[in-house]
N, C-alpha and C. Protein backbone atom coordinates (compact mmCIF):
# COMPACT_ATOMS: atom_id res chain seq x y z
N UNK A 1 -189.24 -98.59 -100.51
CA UNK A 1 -188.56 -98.46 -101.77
C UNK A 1 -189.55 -98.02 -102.82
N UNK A 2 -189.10 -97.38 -103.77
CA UNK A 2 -190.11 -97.32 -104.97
C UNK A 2 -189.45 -97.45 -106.13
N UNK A 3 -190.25 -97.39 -107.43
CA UNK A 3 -189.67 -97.13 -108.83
C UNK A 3 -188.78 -96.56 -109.30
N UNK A 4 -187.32 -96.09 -109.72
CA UNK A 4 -187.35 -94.87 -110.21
C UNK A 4 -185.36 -95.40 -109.88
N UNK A 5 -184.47 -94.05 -110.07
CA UNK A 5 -183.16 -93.83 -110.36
C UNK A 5 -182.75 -92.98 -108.98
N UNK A 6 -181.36 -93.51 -108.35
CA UNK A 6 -180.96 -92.46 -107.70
C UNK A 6 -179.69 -92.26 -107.49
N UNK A 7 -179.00 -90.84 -107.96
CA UNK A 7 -177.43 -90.87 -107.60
C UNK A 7 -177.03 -90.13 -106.66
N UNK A 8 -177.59 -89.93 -105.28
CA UNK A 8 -177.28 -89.68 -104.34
C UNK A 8 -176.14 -90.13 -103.41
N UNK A 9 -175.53 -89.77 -102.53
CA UNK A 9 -174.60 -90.34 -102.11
C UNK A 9 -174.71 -91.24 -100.84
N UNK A 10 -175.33 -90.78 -100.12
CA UNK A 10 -175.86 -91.21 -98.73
C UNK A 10 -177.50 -90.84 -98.79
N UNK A 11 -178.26 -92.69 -98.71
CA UNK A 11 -179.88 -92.19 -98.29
C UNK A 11 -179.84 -93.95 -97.39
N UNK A 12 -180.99 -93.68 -97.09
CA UNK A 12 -181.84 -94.88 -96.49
C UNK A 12 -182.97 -95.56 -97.49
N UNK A 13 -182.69 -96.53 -97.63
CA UNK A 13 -183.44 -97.71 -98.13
C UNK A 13 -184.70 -98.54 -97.86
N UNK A 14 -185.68 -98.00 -97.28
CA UNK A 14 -186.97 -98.61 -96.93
C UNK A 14 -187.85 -99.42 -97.72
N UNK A 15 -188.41 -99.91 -97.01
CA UNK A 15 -189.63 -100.85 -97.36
C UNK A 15 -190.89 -99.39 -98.15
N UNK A 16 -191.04 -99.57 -98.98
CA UNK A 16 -192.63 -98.74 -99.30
C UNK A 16 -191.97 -97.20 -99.10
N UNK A 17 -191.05 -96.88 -98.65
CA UNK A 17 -190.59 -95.55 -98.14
C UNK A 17 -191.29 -95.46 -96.58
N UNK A 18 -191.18 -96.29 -95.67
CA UNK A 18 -191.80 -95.92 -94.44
C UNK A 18 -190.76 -97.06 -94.07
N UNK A 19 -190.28 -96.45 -92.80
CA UNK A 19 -189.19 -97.01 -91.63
C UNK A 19 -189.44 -98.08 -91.24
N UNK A 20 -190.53 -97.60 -90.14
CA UNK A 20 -191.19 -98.70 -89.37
C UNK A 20 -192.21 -99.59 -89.66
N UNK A 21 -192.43 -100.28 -91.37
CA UNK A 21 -192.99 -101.32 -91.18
C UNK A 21 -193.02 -102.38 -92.32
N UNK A 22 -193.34 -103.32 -92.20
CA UNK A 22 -192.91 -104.09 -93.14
C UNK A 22 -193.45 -104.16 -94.68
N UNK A 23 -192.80 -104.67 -95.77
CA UNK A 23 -193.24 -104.19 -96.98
C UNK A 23 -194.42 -104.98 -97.36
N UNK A 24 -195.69 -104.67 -98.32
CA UNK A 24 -196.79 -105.11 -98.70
C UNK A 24 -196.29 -106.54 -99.49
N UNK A 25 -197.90 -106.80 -99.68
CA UNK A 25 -197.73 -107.61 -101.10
C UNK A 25 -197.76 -107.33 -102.31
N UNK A 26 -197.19 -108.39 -102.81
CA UNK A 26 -197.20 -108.27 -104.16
C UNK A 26 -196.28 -106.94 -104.96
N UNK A 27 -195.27 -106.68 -104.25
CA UNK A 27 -193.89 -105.52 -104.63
C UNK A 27 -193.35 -106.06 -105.56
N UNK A 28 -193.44 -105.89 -106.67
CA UNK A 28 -192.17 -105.75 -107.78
C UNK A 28 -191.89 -104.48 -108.60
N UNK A 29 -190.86 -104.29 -107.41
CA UNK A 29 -190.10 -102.54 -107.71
C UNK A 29 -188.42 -102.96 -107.67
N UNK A 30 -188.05 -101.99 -108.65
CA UNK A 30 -187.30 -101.61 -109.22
C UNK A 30 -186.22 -100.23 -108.91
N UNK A 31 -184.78 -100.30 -108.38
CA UNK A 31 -184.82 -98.99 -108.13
C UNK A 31 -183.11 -98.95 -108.83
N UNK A 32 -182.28 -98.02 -109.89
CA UNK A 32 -181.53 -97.74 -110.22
C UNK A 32 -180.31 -97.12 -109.79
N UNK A 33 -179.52 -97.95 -109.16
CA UNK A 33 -178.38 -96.58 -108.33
C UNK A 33 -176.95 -96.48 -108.96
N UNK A 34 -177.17 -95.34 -109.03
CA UNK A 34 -176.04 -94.56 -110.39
C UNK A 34 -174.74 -94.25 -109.48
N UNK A 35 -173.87 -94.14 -109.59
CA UNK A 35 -172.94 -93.13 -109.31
C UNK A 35 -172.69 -91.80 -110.02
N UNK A 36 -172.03 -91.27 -108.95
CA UNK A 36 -172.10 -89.70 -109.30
C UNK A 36 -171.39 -89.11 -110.65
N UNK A 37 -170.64 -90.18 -110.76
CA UNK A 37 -169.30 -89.95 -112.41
C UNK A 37 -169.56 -91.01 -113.20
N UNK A 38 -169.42 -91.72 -114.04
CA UNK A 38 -169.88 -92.68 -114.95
C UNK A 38 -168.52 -93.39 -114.53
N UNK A 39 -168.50 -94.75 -114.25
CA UNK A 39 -167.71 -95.75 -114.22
C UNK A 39 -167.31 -95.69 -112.47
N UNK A 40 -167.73 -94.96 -112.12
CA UNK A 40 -166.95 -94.96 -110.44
C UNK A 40 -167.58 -96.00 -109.83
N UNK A 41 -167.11 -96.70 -109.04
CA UNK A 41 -167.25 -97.53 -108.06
C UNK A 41 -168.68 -97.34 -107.02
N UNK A 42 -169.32 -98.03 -106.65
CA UNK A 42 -170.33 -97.66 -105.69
C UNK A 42 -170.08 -99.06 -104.76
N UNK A 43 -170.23 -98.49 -103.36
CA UNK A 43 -170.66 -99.36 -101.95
C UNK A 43 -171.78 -99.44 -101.75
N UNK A 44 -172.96 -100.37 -101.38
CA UNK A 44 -174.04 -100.28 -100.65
C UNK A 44 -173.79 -101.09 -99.61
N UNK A 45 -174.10 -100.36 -98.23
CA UNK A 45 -173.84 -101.21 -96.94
C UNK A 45 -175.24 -101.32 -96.53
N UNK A 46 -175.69 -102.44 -95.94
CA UNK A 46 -176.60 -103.00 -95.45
C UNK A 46 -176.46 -102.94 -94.18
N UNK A 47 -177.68 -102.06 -93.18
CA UNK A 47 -177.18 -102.15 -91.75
C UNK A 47 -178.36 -103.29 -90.91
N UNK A 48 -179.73 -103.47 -92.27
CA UNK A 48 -180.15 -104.28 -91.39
C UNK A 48 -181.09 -104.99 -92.62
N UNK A 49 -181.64 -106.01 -92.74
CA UNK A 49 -181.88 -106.77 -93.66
C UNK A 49 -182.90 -107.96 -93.40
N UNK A 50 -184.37 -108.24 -94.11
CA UNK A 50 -185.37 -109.37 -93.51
C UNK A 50 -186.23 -109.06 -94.54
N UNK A 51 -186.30 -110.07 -95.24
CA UNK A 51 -187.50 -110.82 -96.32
C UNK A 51 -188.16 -112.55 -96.11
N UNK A 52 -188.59 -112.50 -96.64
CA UNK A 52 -189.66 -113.92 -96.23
C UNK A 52 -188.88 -114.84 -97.15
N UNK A 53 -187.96 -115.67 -96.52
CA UNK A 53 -186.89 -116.62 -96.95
C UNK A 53 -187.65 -117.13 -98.66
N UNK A 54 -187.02 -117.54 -99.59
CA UNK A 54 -186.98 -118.07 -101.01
C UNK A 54 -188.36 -117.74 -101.39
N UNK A 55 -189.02 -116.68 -100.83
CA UNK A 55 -190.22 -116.55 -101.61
C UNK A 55 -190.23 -114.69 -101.71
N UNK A 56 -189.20 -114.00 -101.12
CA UNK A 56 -189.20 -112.52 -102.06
C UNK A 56 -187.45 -112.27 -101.92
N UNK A 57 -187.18 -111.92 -102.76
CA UNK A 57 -185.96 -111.79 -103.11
C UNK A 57 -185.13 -110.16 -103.47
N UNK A 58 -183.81 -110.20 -103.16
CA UNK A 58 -183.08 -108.48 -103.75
C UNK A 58 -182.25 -109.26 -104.64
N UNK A 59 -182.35 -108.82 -105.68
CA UNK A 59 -181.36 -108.96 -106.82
C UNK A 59 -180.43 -107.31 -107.12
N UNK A 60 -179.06 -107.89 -107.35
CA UNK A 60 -178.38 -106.82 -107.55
C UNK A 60 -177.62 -107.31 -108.91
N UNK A 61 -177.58 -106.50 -109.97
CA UNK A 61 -176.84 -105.96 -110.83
C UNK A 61 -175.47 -105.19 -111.33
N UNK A 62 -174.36 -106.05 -111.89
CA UNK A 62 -173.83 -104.83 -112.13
C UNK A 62 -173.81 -103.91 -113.62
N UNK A 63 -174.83 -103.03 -113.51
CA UNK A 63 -175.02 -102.49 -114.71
C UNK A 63 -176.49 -102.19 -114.10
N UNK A 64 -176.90 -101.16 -114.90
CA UNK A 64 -178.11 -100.49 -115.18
C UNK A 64 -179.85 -100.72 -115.88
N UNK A 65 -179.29 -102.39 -116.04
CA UNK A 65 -180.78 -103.02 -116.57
C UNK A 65 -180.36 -105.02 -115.88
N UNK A 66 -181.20 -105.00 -116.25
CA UNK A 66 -181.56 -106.45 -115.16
C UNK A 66 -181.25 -107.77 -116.50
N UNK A 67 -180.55 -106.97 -117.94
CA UNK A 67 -179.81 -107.83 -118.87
C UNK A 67 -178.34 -108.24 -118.69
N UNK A 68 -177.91 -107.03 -117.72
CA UNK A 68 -176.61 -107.13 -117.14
C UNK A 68 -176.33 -107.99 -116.12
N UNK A 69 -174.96 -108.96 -116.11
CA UNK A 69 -174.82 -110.26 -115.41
C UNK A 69 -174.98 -109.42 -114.12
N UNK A 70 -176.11 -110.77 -113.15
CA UNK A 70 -176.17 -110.76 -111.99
C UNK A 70 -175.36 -110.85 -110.96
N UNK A 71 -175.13 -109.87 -109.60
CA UNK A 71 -173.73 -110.13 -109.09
C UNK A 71 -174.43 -110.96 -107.61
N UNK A 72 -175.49 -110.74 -107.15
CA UNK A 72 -176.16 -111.26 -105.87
C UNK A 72 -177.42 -111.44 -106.06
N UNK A 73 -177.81 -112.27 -105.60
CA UNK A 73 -179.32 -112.59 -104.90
C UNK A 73 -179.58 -112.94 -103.37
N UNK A 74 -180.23 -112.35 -102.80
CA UNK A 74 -180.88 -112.17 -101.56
C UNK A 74 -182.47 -113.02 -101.53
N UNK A 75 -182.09 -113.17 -99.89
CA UNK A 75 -183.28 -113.92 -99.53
C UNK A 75 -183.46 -113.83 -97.67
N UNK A 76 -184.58 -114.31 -97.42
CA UNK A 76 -184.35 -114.33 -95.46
C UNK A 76 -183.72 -113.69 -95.27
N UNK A 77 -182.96 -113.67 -93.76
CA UNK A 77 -182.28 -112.43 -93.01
C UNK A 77 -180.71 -112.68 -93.20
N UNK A 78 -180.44 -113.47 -94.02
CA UNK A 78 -178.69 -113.11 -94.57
C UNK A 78 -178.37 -112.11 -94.95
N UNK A 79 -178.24 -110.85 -94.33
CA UNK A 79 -177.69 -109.62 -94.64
C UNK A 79 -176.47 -109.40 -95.67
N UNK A 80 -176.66 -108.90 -96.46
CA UNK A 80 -175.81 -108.93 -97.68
C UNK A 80 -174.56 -107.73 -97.04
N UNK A 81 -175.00 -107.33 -95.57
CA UNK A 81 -173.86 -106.50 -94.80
C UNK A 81 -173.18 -105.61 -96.34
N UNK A 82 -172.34 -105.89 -97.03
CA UNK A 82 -171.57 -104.83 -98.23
C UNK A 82 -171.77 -105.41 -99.23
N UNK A 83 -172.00 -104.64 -100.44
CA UNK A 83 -171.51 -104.81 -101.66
C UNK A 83 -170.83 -103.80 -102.62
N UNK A 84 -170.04 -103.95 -103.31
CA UNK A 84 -169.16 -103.14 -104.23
C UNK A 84 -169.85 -103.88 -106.00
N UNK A 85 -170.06 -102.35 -106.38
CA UNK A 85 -170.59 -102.78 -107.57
C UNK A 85 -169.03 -101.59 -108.16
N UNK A 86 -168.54 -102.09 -109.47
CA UNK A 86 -167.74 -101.61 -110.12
C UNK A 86 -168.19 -101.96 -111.32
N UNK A 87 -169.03 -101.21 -111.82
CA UNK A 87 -169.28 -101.67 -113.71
C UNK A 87 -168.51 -100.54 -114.23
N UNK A 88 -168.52 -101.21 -115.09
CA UNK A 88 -167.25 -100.71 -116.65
C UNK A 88 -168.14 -101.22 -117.48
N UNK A 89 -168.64 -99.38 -118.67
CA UNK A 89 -169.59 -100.36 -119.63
C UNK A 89 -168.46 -100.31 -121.15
């Protein structure tokens, strides 16, 4: 994963941007996912999922800054399998 915004429709989600291996220390990144029209609906499906239980975490948002109410938090290998973000600003 890295820094930054993306309104793509279909990508893959990595650790560091590399497939095969697990993410470093000390990551606090940030990554923005837009939809393609302003207000449309977005899916993110999770096909596979593993962090180091209550000590690194995925927080998801609905909205575009991390002031906007929180919709999930992640932890260990509970795969968050789907989420539907629908913000209306």
């Amino acid at each position: 994963m890295q820094n930054g915004a993306c309104t793509a429709c279909d990508f893959i989600l990595t650790v560091t941007g590399v497939v095969t291996s697990n993410y470093g220390n000390n990551e606090n990144l940030t990554l923005t996912l837009c939809s393609q029209n302003d207000g449309d609906a977005m899916t993110i499906n999770f096909s596979e999922f593993s962090m180091l239980f209550e000590a690194d975490f995925l927080s998801i948002y609905d909205g575009a800054s991390a002031l906007i109410p929180q919709i999930s938090k992640y932890s260990g290998t509970g795969s968050p399998r789907y989420v539907l973000v629908d913000y209306i600003q």
